[in-house]
PDB file of N, CA and C in Angstrom:
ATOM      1  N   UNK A   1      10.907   4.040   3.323  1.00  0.00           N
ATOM      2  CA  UNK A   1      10.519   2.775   3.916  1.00  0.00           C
ATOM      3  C   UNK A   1       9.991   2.928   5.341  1.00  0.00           C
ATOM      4  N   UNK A   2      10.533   3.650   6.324  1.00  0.00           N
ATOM      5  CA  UNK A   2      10.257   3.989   7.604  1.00  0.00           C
ATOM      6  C   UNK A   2       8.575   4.650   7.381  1.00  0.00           C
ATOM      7  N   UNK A   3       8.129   5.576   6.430  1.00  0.00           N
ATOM      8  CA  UNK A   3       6.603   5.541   6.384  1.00  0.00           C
ATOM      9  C   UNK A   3       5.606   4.418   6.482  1.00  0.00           C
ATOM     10  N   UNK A   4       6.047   3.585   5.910  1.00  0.00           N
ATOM     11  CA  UNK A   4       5.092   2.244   5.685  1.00  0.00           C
ATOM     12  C   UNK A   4       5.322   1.457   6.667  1.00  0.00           C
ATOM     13  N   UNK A   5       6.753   1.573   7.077  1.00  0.00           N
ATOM     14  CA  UNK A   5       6.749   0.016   7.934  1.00  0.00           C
ATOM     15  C   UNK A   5       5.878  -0.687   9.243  1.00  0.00           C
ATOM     16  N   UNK A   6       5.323   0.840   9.733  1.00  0.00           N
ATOM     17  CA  UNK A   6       4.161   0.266  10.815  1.00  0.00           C
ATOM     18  C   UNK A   6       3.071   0.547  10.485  1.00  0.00           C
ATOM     19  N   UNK A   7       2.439   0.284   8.993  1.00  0.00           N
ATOM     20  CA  UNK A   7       0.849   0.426   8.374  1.00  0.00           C
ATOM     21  C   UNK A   7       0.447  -1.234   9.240  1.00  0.00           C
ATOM     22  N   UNK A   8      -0.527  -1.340   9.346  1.00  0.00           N
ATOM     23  CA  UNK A   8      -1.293  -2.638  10.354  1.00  0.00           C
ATOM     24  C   UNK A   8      -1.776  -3.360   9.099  1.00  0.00           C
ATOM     25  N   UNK A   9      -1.510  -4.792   9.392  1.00  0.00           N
ATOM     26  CA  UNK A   9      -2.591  -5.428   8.302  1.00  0.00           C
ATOM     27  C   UNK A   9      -3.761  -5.591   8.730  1.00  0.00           C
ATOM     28  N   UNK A  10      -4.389  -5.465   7.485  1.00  0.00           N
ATOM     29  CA  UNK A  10      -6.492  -5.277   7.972  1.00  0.00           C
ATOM     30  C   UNK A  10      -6.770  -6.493   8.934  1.00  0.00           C
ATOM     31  N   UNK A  11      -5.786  -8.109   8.455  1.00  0.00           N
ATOM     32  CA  UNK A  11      -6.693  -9.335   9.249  1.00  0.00           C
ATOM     33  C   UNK A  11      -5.725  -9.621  10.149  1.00  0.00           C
ATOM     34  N   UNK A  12      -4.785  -9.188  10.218  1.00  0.00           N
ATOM     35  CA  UNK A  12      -3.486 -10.098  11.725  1.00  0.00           C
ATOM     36  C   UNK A  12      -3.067  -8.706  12.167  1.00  0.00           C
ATOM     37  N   UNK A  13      -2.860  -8.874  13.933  1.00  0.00           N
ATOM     38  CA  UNK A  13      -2.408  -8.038  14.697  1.00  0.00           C
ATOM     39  C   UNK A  13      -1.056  -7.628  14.704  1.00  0.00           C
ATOM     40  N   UNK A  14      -0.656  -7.533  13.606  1.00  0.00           N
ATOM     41  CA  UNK A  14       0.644  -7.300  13.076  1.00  0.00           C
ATOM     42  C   UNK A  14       0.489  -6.241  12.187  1.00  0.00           C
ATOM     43  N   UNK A  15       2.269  -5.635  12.139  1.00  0.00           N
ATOM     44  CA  UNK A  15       2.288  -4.642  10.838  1.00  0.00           C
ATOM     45  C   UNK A  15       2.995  -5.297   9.608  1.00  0.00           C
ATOM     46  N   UNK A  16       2.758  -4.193   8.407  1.00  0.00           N
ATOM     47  CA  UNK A  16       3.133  -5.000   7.146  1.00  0.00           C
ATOM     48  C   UNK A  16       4.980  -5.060   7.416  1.00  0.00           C
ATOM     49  N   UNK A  17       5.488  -4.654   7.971  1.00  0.00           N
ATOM     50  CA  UNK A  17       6.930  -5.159   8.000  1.00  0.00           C
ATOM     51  C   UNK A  17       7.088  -5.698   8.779  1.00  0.00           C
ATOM     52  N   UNK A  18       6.444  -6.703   9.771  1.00  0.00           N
ATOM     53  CA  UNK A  18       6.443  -7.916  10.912  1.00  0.00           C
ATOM     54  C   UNK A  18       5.749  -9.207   9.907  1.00  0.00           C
ATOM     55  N   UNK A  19       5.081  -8.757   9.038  1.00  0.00           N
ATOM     56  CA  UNK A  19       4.508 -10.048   8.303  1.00  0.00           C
ATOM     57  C   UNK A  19       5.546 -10.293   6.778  1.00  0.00           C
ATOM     58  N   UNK A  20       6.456  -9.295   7.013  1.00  0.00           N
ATOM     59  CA  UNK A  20       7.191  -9.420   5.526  1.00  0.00           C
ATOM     60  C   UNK A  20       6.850  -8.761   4.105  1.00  0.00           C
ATOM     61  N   UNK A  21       5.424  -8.306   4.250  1.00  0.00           N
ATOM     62  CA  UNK A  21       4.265  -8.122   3.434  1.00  0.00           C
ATOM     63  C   UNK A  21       5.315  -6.442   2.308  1.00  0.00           C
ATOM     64  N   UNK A  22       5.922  -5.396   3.232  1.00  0.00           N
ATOM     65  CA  UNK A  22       6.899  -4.743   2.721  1.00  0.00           C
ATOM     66  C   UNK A  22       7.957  -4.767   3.438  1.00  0.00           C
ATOM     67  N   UNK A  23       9.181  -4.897   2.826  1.00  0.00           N
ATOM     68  CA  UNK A  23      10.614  -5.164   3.022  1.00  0.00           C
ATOM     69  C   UNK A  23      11.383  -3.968   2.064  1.00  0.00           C
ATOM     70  N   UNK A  24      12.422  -3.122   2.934  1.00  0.00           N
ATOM     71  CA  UNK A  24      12.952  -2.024   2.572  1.00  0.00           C
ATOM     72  C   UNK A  24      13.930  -2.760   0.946  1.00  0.00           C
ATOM     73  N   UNK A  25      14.464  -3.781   0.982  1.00  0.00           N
ATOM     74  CA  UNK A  25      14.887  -4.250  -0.339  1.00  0.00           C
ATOM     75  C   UNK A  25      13.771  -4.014  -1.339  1.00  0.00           C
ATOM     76  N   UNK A  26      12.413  -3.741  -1.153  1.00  0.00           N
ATOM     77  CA  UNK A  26      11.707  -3.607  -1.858  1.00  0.00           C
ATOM     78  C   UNK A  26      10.802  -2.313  -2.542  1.00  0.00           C
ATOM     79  N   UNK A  27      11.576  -1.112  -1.664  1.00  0.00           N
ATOM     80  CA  UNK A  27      11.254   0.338  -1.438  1.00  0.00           C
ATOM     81  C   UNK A  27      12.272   0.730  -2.719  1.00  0.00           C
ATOM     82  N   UNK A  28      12.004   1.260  -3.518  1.00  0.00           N
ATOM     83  CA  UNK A  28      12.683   2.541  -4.093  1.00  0.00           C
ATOM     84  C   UNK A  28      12.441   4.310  -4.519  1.00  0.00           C
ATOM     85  N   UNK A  29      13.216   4.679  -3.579  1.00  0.00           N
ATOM     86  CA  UNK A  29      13.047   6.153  -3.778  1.00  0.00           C
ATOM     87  C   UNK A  29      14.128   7.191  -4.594  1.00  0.00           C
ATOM     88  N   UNK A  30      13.680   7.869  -5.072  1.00  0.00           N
ATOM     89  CA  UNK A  30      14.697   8.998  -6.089  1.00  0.00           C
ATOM     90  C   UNK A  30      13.840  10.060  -5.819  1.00  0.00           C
ATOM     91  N   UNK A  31      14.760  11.174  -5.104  1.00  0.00           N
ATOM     92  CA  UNK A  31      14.556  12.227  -5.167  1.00  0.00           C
ATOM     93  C   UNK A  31      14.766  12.814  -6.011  1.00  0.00           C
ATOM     94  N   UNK A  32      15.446  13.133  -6.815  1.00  0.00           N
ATOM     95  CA  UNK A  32      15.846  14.067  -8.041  1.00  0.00           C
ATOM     96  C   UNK A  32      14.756  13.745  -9.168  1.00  0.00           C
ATOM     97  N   UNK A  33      14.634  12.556  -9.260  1.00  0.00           N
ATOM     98  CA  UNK A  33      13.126  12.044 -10.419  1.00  0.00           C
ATOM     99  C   UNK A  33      11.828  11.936  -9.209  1.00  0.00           C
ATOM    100  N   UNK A  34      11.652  12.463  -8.235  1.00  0.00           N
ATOM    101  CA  UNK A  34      10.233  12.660  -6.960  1.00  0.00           C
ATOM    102  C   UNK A  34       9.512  11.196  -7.906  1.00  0.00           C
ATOM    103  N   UNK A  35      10.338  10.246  -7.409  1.00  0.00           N
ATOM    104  CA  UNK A  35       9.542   9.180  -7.597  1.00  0.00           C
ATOM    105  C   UNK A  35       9.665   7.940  -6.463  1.00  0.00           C
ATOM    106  N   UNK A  36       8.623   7.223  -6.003  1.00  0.00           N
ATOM    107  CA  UNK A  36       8.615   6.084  -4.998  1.00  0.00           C
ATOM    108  C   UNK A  36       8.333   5.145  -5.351  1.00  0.00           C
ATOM    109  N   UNK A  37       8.527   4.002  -5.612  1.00  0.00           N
ATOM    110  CA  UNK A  37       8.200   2.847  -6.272  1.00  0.00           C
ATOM    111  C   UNK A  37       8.021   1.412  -4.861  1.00  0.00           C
ATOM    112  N   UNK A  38       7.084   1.006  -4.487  1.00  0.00           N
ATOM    113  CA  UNK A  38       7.085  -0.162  -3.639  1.00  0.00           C
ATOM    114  C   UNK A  38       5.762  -1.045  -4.216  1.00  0.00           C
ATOM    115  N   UNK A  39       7.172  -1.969  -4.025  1.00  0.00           N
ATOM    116  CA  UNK A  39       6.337  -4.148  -4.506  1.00  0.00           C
ATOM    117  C   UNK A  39       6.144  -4.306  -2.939  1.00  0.00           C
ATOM    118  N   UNK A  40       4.936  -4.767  -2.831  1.00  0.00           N
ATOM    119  CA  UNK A  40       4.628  -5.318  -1.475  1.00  0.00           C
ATOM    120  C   UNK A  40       3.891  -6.950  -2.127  1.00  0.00           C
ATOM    121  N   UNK A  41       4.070  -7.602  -1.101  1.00  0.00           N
ATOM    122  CA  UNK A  41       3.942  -9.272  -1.345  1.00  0.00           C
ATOM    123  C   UNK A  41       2.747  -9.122  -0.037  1.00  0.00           C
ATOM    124  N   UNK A  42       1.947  -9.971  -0.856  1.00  0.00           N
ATOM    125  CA  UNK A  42       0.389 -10.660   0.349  1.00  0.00           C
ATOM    126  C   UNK A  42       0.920 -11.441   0.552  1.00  0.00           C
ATOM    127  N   UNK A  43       0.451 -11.687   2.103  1.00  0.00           N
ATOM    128  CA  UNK A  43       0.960 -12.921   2.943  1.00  0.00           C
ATOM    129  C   UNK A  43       0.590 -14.506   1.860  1.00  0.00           C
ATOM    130  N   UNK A  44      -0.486 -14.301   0.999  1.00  0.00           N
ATOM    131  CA  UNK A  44      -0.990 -15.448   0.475  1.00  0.00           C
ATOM    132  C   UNK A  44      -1.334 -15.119  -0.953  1.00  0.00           C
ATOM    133  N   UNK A  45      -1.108 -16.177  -1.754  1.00  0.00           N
ATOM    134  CA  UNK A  45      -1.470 -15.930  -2.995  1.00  0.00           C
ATOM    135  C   UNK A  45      -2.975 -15.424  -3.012  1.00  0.00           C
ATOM    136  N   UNK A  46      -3.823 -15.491  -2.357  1.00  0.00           N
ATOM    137  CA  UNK A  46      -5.194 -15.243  -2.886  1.00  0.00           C
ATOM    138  C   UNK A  46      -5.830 -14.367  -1.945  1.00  0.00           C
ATOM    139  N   UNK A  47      -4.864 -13.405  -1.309  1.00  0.00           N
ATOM    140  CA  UNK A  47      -5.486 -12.813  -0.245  1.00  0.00           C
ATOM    141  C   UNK A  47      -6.201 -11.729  -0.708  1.00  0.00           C
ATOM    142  N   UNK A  48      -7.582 -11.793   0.197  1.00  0.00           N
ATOM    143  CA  UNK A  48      -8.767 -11.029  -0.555  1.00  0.00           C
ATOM    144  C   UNK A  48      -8.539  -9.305   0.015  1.00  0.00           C
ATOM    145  N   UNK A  49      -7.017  -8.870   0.936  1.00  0.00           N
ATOM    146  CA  UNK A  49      -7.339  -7.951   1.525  1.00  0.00           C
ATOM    147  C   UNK A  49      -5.915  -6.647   0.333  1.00  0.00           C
ATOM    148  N   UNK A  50      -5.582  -7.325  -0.611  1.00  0.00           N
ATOM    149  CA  UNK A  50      -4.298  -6.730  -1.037  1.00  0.00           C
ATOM    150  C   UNK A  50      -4.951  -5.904  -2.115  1.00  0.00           C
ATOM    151  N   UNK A  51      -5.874  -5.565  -2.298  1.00  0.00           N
ATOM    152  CA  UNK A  51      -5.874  -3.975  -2.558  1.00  0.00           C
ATOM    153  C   UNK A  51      -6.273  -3.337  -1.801  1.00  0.00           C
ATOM    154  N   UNK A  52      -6.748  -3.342  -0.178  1.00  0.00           N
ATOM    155  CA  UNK A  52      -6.841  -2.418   0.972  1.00  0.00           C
ATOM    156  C   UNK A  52      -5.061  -2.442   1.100  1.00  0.00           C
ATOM    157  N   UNK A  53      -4.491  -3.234   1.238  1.00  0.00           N
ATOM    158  CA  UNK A  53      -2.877  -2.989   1.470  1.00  0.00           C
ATOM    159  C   UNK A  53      -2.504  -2.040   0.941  1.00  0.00           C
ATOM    160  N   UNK A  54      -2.498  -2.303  -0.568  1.00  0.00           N
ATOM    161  CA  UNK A  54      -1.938  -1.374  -1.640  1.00  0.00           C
ATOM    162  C   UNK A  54      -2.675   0.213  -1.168  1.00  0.00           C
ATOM    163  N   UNK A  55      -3.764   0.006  -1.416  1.00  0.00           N
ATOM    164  CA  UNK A  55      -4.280   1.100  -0.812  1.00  0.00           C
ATOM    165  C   UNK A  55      -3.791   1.669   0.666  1.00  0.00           C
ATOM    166  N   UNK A  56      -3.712   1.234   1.317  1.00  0.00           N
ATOM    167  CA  UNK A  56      -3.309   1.655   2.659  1.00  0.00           C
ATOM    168  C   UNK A  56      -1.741   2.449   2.756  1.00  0.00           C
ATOM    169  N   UNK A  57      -0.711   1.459   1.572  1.00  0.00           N
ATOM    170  CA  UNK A  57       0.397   2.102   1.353  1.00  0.00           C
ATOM    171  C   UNK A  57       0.545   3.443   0.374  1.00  0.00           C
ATOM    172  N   UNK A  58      -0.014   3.315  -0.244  1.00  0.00           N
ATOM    173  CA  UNK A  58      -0.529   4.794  -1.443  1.00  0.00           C
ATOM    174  C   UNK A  58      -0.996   5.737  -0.483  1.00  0.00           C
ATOM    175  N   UNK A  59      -2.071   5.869   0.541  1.00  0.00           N
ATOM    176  CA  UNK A  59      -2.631   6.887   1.673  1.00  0.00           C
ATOM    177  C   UNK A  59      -1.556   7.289   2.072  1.00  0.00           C
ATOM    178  N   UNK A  60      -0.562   6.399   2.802  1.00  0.00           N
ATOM    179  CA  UNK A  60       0.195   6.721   3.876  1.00  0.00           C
ATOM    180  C   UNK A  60       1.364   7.626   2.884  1.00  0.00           C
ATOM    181  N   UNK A  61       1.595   7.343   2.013  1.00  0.00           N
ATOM    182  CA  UNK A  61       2.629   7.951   1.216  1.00  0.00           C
ATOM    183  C   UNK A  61       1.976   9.533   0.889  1.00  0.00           C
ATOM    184  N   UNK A  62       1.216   9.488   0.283  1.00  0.00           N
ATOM    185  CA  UNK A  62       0.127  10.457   0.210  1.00  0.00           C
ATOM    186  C   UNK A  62       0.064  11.629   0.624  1.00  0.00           C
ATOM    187  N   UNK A  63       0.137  10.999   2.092  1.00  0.00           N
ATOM    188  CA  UNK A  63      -0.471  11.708   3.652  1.00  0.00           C
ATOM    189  C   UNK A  63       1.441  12.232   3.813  1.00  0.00           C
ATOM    190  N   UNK A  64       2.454  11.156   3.432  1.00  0.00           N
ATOM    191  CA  UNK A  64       3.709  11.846   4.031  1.00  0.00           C
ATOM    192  C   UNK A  64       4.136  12.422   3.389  1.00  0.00           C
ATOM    193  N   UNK A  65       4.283  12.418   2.243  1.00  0.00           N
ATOM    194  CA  UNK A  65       5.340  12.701   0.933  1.00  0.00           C
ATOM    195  C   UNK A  65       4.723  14.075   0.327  1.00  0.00           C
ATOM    196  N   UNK A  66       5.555  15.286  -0.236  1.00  0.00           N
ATOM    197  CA  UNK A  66       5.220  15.800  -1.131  1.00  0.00           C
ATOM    198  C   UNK A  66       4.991  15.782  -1.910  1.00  0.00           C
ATOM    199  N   UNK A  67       3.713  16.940  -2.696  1.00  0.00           N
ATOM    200  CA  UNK A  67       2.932  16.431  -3.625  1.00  0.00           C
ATOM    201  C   UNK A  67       3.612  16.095  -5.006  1.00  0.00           C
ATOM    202  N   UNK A  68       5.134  16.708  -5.191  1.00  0.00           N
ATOM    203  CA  UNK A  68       5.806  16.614  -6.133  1.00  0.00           C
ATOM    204  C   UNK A  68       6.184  15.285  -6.959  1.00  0.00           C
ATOM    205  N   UNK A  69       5.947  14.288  -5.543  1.00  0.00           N
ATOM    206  CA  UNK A  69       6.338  12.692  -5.876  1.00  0.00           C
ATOM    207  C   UNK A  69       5.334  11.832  -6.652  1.00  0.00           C
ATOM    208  N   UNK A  70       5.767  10.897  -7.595  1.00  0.00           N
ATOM    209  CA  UNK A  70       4.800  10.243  -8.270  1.00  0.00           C
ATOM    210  C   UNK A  70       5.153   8.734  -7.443  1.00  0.00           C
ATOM    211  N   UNK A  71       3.590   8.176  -7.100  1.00  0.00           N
ATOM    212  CA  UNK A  71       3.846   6.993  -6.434  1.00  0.00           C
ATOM    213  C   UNK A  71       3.336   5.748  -7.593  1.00  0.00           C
ATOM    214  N   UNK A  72       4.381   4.612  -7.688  1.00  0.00           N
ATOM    215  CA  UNK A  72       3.808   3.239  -7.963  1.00  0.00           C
ATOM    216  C   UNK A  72       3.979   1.938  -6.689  1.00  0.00           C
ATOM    217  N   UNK A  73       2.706   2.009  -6.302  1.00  0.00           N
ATOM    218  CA  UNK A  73       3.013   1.095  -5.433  1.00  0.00           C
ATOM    219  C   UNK A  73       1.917  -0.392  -6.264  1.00  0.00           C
ATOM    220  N   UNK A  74       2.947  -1.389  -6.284  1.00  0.00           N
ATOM    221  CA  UNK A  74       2.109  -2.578  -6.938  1.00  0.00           C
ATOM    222  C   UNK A  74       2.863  -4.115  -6.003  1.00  0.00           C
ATOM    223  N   UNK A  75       1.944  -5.136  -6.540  1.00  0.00           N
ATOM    224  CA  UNK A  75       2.249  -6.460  -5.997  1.00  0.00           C
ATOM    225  C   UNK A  75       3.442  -6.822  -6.389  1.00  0.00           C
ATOM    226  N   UNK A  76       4.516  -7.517  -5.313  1.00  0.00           N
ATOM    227  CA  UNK A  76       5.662  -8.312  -5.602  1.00  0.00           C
ATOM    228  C   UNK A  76       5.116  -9.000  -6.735  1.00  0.00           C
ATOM    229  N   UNK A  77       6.186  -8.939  -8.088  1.00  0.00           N
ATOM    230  CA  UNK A  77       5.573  -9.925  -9.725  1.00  0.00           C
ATOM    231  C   UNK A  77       5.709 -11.290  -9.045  1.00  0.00           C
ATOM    232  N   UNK A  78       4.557 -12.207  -9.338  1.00  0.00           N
ATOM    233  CA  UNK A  78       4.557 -13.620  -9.499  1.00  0.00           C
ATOM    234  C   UNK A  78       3.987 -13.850  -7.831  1.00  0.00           C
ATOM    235  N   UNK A  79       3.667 -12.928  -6.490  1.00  0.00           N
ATOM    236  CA  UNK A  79       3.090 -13.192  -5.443  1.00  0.00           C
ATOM    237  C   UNK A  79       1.172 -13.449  -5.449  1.00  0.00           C
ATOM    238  N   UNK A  80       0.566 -12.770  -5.903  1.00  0.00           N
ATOM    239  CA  UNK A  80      -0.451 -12.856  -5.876  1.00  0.00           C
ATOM    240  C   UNK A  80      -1.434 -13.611  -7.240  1.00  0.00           C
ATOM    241  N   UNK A  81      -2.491 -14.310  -6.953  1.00  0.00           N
ATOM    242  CA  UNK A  81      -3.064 -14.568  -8.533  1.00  0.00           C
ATOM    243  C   UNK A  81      -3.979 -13.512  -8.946  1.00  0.00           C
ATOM    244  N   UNK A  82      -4.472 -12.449  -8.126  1.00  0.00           N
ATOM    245  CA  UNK A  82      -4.998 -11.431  -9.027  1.00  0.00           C
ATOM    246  C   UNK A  82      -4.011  -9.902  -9.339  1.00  0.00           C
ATOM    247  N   UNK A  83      -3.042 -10.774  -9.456  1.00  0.00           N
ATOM    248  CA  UNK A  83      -1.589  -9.436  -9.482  1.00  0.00           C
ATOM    249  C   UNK A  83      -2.230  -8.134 -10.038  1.00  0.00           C
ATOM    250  N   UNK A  84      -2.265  -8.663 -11.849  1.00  0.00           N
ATOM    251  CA  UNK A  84      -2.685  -7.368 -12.853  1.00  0.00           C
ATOM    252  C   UNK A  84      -3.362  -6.738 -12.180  1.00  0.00           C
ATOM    253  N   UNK A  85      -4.809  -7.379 -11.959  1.00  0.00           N
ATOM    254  CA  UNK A  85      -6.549  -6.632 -11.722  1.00  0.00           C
ATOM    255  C   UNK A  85      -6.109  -5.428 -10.516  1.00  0.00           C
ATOM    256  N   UNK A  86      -5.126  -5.806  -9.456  1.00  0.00           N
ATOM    257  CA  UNK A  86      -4.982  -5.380  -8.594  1.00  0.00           C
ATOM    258  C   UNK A  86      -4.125  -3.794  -8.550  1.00  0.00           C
ATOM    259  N   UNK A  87      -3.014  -4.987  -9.324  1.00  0.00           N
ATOM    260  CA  UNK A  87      -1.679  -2.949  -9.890  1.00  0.00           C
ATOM    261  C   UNK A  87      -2.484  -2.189 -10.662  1.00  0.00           C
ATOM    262  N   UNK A  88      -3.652  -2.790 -11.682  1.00  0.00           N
ATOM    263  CA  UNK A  88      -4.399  -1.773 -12.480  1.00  0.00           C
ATOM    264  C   UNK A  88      -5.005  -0.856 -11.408  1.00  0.00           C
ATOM    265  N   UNK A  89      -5.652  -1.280 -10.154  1.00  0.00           N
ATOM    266  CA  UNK A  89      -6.676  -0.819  -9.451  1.00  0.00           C
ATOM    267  C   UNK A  89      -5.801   0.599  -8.929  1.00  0.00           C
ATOM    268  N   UNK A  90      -4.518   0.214  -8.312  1.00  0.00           N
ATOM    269  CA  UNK A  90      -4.004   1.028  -7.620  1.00  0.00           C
ATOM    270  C   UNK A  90      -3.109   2.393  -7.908  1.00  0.00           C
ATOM    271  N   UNK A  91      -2.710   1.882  -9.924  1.00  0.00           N
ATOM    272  CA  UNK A  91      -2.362   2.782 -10.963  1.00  0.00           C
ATOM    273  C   UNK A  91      -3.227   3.788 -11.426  1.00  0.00           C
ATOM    274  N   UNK A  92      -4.844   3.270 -11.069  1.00  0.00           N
ATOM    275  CA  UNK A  92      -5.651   4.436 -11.406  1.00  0.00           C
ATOM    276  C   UNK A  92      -6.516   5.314 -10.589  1.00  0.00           C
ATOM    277  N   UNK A  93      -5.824   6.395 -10.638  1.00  0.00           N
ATOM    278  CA  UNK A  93      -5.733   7.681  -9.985  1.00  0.00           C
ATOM    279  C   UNK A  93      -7.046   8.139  -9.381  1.00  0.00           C
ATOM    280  N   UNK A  94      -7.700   7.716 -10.567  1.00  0.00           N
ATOM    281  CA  UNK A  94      -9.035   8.114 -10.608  1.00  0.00           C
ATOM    282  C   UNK A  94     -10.052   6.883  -9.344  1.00  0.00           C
ATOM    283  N   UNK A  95      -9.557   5.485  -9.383  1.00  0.00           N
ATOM    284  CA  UNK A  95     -10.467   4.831  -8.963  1.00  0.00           C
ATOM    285  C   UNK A  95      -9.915   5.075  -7.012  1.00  0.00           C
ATOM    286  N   UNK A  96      -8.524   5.345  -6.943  1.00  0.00           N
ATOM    287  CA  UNK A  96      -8.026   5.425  -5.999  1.00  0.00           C
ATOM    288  C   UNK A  96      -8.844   6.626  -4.542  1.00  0.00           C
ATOM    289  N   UNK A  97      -9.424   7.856  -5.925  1.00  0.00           N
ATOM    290  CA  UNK A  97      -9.836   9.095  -5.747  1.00  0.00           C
ATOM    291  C   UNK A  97     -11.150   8.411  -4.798  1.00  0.00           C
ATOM    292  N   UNK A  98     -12.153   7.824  -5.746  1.00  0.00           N
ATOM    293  CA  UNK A  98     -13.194   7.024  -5.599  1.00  0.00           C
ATOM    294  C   UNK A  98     -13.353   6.320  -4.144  1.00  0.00           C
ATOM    295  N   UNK A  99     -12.321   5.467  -4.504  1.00  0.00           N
ATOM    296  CA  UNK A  99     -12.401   4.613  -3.022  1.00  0.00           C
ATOM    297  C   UNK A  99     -12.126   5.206  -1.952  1.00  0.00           C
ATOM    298  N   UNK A 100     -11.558   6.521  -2.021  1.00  0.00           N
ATOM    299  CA  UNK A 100     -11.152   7.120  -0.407  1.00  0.00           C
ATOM    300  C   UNK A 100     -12.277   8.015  -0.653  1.00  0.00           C
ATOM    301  N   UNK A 101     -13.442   7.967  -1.077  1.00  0.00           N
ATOM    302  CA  UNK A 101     -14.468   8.807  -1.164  1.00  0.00           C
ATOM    303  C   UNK A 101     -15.570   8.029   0.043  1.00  0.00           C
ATOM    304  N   UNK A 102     -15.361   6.815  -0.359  1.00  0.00           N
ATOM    305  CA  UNK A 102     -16.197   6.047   0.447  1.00  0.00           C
ATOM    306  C   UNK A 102     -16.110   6.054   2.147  1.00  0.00           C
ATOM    307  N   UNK A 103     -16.940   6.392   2.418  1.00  0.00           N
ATOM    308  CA  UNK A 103     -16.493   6.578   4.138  1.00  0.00           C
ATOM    309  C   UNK A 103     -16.495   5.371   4.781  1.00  0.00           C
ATOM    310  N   UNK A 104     -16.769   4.156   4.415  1.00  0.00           N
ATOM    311  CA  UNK A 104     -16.133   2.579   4.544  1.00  0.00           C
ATOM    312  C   UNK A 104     -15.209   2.317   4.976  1.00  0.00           C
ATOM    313  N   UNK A 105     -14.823   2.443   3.598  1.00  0.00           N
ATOM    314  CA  UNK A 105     -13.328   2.094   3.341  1.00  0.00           C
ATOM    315  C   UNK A 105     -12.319   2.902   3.860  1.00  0.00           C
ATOM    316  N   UNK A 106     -13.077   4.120   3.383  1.00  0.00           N
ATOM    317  CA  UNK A 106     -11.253   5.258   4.315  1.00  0.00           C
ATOM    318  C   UNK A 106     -11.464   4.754   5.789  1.00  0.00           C
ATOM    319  N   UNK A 107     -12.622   4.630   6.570  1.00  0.00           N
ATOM    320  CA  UNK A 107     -12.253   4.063   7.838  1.00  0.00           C
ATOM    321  C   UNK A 107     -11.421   3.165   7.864  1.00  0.00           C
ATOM    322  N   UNK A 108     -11.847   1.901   7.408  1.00  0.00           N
ATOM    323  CA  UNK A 108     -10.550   0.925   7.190  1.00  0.00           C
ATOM    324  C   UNK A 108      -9.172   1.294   7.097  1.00  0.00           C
ATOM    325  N   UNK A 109      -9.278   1.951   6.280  1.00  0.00           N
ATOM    326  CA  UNK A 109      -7.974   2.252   5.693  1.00  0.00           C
ATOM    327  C   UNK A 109      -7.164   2.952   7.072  1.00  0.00           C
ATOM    328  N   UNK A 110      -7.805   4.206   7.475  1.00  0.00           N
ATOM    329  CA  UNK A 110      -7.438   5.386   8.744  1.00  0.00           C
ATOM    330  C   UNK A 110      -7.045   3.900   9.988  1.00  0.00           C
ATOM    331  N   UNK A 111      -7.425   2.869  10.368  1.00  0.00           N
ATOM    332  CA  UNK A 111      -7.300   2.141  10.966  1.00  0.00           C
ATOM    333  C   UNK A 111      -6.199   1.266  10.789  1.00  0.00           C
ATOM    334  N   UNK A 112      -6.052   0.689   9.484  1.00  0.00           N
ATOM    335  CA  UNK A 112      -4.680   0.467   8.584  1.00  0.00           C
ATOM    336  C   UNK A 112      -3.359   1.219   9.517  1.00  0.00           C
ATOM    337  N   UNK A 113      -3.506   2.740   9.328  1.00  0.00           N
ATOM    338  CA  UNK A 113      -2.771   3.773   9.311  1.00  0.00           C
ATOM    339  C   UNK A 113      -2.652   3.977  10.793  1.00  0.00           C
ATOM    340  N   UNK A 114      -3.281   3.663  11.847  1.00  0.00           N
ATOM    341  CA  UNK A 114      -3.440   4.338  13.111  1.00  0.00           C
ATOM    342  C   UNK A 114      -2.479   3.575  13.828  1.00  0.00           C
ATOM    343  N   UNK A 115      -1.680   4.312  14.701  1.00  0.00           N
ATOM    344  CA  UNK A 115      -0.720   3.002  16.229  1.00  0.00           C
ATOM    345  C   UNK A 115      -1.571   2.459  16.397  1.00  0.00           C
ATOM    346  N   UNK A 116      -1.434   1.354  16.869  1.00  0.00           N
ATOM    347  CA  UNK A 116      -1.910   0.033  17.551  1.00  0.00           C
ATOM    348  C   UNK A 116      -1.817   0.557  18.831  1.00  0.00           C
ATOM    349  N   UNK A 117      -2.414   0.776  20.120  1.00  0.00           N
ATOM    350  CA  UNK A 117      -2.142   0.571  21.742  1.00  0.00           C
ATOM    351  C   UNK A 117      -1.670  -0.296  22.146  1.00  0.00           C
TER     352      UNK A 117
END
């Protein structure tokens, strides 16, 4: 939980554990099964930025964790209205690969990830 808790949200000068967005009740880790599991909740049902989130939390895990660990990071069930479209996006490995290909978006994202001054 301490990895994620100061990722920045893309639209408020806040981090995702000052907006509520991830909450350690919502982290699960097992070492013995190298597995991480985190529900993160968008500030809003329709927020257009929660697969850069998701994404932003998958990097950072990524970037900390050994490669041994399998990550699911998906939407708190019943927070968002494009829940599915979204956990599909972030379950596949392949599209995940894709999007940090884009030098766009990984900026975004690296910015996500960076201290605030």
């Amino acid at each position: 939980p301490h990895l994620i808790r100061s990722i920045n949200d893309p639209e408020h000068p806040l981090t995702l554990e000052e907006l509520n967005v991830v909450e350690q009740v919502r982290v699960q880790v097992s070492d013995p099964e190298s597995t991480v599991a985190v529900a993160f909740t968008p500030t809003i049902p329709h927020c257009s930025m929660a697969t850069l989130i998701g994404l932003s939390i998958k990097v950072k895990l990524l970037r900390s964790l050994p490669q041994r660990f399998k990550m699911d990071v998906h939407i708190t069930p019943g927070t968002h209205a494009s829940e599915h479209a979204v956990n599909k996006q972030l379950a596949d490995k392949e599209r995940v690969a894709a999007a940090l290909e884009n030098t766009h978006l990984l900026e975004v994202v690296n910015q996500c990830l960076s201290a605030r001054s």
